[in-house]
C-alpha atoms as a PDB file:
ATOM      1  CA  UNK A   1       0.000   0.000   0.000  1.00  0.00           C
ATOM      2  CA  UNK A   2       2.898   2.256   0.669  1.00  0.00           C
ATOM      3  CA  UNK A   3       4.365   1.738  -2.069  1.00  0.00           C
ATOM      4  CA  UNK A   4       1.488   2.781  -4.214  1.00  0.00           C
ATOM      5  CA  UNK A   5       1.077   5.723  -2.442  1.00  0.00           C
ATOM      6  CA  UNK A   6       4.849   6.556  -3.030  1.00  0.00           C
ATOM      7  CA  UNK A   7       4.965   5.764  -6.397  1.00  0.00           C
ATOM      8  CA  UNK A   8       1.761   7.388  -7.173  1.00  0.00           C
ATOM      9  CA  UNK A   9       3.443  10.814  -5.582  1.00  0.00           C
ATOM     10  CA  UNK A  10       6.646  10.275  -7.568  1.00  0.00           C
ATOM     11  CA  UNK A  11       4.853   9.620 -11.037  1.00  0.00           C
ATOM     12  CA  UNK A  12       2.827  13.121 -10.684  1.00  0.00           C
ATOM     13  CA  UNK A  13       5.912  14.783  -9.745  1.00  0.00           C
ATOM     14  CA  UNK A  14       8.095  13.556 -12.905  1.00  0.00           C
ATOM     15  CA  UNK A  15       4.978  14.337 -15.013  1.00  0.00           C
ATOM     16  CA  UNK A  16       5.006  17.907 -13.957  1.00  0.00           C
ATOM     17  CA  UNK A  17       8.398  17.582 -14.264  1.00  0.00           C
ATOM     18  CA  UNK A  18       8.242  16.686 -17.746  1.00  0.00           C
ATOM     19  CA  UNK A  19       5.562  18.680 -18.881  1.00  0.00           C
ATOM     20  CA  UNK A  20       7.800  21.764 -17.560  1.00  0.00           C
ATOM     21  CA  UNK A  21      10.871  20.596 -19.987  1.00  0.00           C
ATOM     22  CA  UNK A  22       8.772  20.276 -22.476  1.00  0.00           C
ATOM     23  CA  UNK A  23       6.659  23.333 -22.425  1.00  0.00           C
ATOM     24  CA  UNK A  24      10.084  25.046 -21.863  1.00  0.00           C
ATOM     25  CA  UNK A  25      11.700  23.654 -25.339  1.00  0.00           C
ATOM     26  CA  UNK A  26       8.341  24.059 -27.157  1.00  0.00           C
ATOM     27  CA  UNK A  27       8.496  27.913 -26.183  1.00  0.00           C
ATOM     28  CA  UNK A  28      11.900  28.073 -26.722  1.00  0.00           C
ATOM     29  CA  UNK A  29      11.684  26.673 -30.294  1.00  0.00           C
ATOM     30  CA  UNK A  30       8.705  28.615 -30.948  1.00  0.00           C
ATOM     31  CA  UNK A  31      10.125  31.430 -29.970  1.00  0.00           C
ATOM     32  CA  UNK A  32      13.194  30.788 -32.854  1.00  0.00           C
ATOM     33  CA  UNK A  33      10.559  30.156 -35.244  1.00  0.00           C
ATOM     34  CA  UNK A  34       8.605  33.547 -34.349  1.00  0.00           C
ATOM     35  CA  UNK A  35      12.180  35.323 -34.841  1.00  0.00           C
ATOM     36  CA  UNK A  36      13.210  33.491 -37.695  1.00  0.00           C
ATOM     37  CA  UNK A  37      10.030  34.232 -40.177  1.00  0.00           C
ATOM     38  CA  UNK A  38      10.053  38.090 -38.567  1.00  0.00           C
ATOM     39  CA  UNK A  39      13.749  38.560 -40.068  1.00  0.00           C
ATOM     40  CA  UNK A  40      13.586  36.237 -43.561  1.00  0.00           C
ATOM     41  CA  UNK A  41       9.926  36.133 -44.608  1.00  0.00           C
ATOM     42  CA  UNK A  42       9.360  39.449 -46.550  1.00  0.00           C
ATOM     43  CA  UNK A  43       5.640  39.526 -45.551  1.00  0.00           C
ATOM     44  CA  UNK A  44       6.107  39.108 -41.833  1.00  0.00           C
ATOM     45  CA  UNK A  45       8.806  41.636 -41.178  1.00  0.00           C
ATOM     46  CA  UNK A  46       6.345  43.642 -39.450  1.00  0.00           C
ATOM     47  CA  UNK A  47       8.878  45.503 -37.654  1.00  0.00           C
ATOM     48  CA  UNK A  48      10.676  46.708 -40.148  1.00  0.00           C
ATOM     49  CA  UNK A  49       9.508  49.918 -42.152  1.00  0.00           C
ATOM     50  CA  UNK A  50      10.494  50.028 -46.191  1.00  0.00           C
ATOM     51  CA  UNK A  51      11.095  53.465 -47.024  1.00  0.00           C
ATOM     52  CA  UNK A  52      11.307  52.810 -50.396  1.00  0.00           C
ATOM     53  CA  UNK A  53       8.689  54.643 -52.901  1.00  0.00           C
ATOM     54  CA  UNK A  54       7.090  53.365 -56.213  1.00  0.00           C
ATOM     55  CA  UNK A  55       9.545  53.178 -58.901  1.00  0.00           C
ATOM     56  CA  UNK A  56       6.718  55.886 -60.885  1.00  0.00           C
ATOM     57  CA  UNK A  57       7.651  58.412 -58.495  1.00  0.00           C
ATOM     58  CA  UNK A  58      11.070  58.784 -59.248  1.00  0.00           C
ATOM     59  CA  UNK A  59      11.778  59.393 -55.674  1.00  0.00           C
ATOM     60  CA  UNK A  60      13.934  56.994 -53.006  1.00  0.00           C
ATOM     61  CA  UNK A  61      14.482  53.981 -53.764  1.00  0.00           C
ATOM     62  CA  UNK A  62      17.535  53.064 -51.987  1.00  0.00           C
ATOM     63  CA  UNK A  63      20.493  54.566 -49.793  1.00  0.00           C
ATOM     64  CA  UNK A  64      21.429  57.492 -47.532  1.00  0.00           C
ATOM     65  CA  UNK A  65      18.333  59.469 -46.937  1.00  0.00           C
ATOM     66  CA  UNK A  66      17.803  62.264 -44.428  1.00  0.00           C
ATOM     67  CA  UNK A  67      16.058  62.054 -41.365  1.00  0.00           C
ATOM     68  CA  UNK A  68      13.151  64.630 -41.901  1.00  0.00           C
ATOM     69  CA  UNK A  69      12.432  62.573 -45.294  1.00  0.00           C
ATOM     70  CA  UNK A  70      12.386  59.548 -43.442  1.00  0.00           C
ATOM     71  CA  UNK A  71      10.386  60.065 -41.276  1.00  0.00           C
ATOM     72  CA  UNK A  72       7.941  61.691 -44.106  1.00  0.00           C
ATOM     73  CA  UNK A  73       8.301  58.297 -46.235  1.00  0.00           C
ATOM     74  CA  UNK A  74       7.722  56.115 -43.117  1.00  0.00           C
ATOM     75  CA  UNK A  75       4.487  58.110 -42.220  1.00  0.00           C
ATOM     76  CA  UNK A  76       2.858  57.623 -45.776  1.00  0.00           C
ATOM     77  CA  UNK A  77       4.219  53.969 -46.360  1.00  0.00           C
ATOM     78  CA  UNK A  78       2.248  53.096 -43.114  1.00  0.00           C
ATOM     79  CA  UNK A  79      -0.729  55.074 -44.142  1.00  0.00           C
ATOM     80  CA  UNK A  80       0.032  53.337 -47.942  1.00  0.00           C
ATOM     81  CA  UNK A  81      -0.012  50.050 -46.147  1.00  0.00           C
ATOM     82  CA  UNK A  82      -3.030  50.127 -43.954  1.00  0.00           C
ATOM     83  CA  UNK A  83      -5.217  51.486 -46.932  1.00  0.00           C
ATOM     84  CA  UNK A  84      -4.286  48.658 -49.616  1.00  0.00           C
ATOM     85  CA  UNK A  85      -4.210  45.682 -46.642  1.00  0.00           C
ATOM     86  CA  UNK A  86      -6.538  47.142 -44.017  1.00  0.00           C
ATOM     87  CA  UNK A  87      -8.878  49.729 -45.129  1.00  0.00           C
ATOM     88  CA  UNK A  88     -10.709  46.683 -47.553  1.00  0.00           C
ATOM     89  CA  UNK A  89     -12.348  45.582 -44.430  1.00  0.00           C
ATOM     90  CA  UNK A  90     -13.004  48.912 -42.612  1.00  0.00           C
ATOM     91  CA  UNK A  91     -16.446  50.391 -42.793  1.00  0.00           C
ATOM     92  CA  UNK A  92     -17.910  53.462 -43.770  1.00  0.00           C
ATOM     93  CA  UNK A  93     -21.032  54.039 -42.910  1.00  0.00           C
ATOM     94  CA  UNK A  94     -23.002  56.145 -45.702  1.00  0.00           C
ATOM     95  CA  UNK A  95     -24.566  59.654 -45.269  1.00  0.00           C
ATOM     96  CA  UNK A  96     -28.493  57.667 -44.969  1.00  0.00           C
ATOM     97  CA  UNK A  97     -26.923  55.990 -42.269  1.00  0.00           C
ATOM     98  CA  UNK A  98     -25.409  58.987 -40.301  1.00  0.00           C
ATOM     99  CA  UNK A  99     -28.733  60.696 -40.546  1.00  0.00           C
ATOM    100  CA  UNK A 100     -30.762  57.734 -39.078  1.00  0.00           C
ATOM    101  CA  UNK A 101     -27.904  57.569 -36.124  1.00  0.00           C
ATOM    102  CA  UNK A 102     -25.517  60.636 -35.173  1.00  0.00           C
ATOM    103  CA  UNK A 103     -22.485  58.304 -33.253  1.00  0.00           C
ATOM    104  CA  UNK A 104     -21.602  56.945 -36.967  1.00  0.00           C
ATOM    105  CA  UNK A 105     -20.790  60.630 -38.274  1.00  0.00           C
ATOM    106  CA  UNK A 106     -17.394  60.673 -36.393  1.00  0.00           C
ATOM    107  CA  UNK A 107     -16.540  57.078 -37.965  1.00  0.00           C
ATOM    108  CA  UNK A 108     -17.390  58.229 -41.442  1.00  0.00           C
ATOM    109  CA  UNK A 109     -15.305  61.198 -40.800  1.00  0.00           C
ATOM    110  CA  UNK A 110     -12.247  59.234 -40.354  1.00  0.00           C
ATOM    111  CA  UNK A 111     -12.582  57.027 -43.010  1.00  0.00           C
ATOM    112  CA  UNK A 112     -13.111  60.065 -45.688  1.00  0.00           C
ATOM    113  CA  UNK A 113     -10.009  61.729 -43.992  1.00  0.00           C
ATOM    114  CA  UNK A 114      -7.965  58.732 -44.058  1.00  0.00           C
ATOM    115  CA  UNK A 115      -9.321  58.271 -48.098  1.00  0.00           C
ATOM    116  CA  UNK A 116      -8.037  62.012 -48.516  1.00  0.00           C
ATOM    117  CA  UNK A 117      -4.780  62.316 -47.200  1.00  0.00           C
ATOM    118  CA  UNK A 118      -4.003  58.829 -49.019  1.00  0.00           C
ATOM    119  CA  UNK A 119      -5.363  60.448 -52.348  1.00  0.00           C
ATOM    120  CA  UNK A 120      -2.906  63.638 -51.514  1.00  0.00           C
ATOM    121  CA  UNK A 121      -0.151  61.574 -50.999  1.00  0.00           C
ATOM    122  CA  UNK A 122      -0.184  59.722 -54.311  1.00  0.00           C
ATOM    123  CA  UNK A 123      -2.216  61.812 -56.319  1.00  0.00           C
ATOM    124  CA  UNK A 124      -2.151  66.014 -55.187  1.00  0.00           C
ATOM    125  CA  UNK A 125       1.576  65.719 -53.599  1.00  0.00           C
ATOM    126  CA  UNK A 126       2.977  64.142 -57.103  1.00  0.00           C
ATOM    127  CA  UNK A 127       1.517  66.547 -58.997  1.00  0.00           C
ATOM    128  CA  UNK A 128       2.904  69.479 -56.702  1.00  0.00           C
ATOM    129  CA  UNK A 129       6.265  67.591 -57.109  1.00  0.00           C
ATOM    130  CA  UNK A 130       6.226  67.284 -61.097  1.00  0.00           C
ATOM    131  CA  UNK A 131       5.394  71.623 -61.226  1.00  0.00           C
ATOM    132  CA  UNK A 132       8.290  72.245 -58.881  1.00  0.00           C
ATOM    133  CA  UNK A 133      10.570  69.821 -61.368  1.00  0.00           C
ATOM    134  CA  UNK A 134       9.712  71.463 -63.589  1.00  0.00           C
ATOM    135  CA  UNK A 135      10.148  74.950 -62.582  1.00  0.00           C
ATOM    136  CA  UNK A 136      13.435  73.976 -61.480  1.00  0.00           C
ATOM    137  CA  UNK A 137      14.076  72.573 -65.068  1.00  0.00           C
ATOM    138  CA  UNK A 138      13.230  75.769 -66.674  1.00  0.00           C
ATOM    139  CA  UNK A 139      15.173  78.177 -63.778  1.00  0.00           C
ATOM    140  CA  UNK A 140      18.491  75.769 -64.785  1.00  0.00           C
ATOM    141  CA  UNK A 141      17.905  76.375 -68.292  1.00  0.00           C
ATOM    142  CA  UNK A 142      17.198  80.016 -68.159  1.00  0.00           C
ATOM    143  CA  UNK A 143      20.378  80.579 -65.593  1.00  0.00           C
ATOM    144  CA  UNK A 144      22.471  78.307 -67.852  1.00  0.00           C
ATOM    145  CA  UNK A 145      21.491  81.055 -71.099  1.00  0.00           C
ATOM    146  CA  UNK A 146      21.186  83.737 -68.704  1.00  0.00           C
ATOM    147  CA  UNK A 147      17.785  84.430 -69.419  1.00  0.00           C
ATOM    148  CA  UNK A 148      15.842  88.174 -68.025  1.00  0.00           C
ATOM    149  CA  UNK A 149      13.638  85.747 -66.354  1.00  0.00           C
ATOM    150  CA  UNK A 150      15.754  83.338 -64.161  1.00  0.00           C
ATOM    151  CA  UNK A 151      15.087  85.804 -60.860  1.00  0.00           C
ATOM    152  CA  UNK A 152      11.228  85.329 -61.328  1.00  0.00           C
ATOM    153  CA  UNK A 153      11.873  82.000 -61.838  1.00  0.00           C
ATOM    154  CA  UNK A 154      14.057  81.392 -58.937  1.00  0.00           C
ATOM    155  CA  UNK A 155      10.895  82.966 -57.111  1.00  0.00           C
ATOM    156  CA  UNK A 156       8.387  80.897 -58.443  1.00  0.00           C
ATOM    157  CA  UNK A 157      10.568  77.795 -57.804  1.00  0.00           C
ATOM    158  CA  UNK A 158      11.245  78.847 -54.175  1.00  0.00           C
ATOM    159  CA  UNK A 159       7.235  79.389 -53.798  1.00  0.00           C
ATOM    160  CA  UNK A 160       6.546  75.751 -54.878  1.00  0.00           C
ATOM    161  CA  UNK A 161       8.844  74.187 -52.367  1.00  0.00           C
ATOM    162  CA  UNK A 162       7.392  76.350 -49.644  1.00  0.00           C
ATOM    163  CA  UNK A 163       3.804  75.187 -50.592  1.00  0.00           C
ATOM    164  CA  UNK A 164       4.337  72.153 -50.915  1.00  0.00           C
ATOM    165  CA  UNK A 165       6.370  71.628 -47.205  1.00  0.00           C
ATOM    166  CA  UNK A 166       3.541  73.193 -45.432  1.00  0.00           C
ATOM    167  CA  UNK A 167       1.246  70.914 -47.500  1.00  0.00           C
ATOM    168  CA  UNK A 168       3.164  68.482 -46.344  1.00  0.00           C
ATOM    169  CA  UNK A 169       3.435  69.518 -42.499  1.00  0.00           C
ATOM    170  CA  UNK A 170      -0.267  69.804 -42.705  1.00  0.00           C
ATOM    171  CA  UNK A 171      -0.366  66.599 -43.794  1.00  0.00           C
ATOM    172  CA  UNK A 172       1.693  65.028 -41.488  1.00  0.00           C
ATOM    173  CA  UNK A 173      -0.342  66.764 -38.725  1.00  0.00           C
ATOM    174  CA  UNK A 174      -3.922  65.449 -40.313  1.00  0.00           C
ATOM    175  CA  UNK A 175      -2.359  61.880 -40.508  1.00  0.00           C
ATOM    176  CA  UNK A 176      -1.023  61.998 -36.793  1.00  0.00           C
ATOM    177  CA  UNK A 177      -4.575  63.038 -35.530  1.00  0.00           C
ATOM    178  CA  UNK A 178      -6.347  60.758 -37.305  1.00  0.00           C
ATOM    179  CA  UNK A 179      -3.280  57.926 -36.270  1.00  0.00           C
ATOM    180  CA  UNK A 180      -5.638  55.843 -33.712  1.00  0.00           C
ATOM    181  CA  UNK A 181      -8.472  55.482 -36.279  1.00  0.00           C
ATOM    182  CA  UNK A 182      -6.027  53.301 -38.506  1.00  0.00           C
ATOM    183  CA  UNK A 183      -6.855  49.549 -36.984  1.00  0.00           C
ATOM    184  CA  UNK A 184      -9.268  47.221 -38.393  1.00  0.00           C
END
């Protein structure tokens, strides 16, 4: 009788044991697994953030770049991102709706500011950045043949860079208000 007792005692103990090892390894390899796929899968390196831009733009695609555009790029690659993956499966609730119940006016709100600072970054903000190439094309040319014109368009050149970085701070600020609406 003892002796069942004791070994009864001694089997739960090396069970617990055991199941401790094992849940130990099984984390521990799962754990390698998690950190292997995060580094080598390209679709599950959530934490890294590709800077790059679309090879239409002309714009980065690879090396040094400075911090202020960095963080502009990484801003509108998330906000890129969570419209093509995300956004799909948001809803927006349409005006008949927000008229039959006032609490969905604030979620249709974010979704059409979300829709237009996406459409500003890849539609509006190209655009802006095609004019100032070009004005800066024709300033060259006109300095180059020194032209009457090249101090008006030196002006006009300076103008569209200044628009278009206060577009872009009032971007930035629009996207960083509206940052805890972007979850699905």
């Amino acid at each position: 009788m003892r002796f069942t007792k004791f070994k009864n005692i001694i089997s739960k103990k090396h069970r617990s044991f055991i199941q401790s090892i094992w849940y130990d390894i099984t984390n521990y390899l799962s754990t390698i697994k998690y950190w292997f796929v995060s580094h080598f899968v390209p679709k599950r390196r959530y934490h890294m953030l590709d800077l790059r831009q679309p090879k239409v733009t002309g714009e980065y695609r690879y090396g040094w770049l400075d911090s202020d555009h960095q963080i502009l790029f990484a801003l509108f690659n998330i906000l890129n991102n969570f419209v093509k993956h995300e956004m799909p499966n948001s809803y927006c609730p349409s005006e008949e709706e927000v008229s039959h119940d006032a609490s969905l006016l604030n979620q249709r709100n974010k979704y059409l500011e979300i829709k237009a600072i996406h459409y500003w970054w890849n539609v509006d903000r190209r655009r802006q950045e095609k004019r100032k190439d070009h004005l800066l094309s024709d300033w060259h040319t006109a300095r180059k043949y020194c032209r009457a014109e090249e101090h008006q368009l030196w002006e006009n050149l300076r103008k569209a860079e200044a628009d278009l970085e206060d577009k872009e701070e009032e971007m930035i600020m629009r996207l960083i208000k509206i940052r805890h609406s972007l979850w699905t």
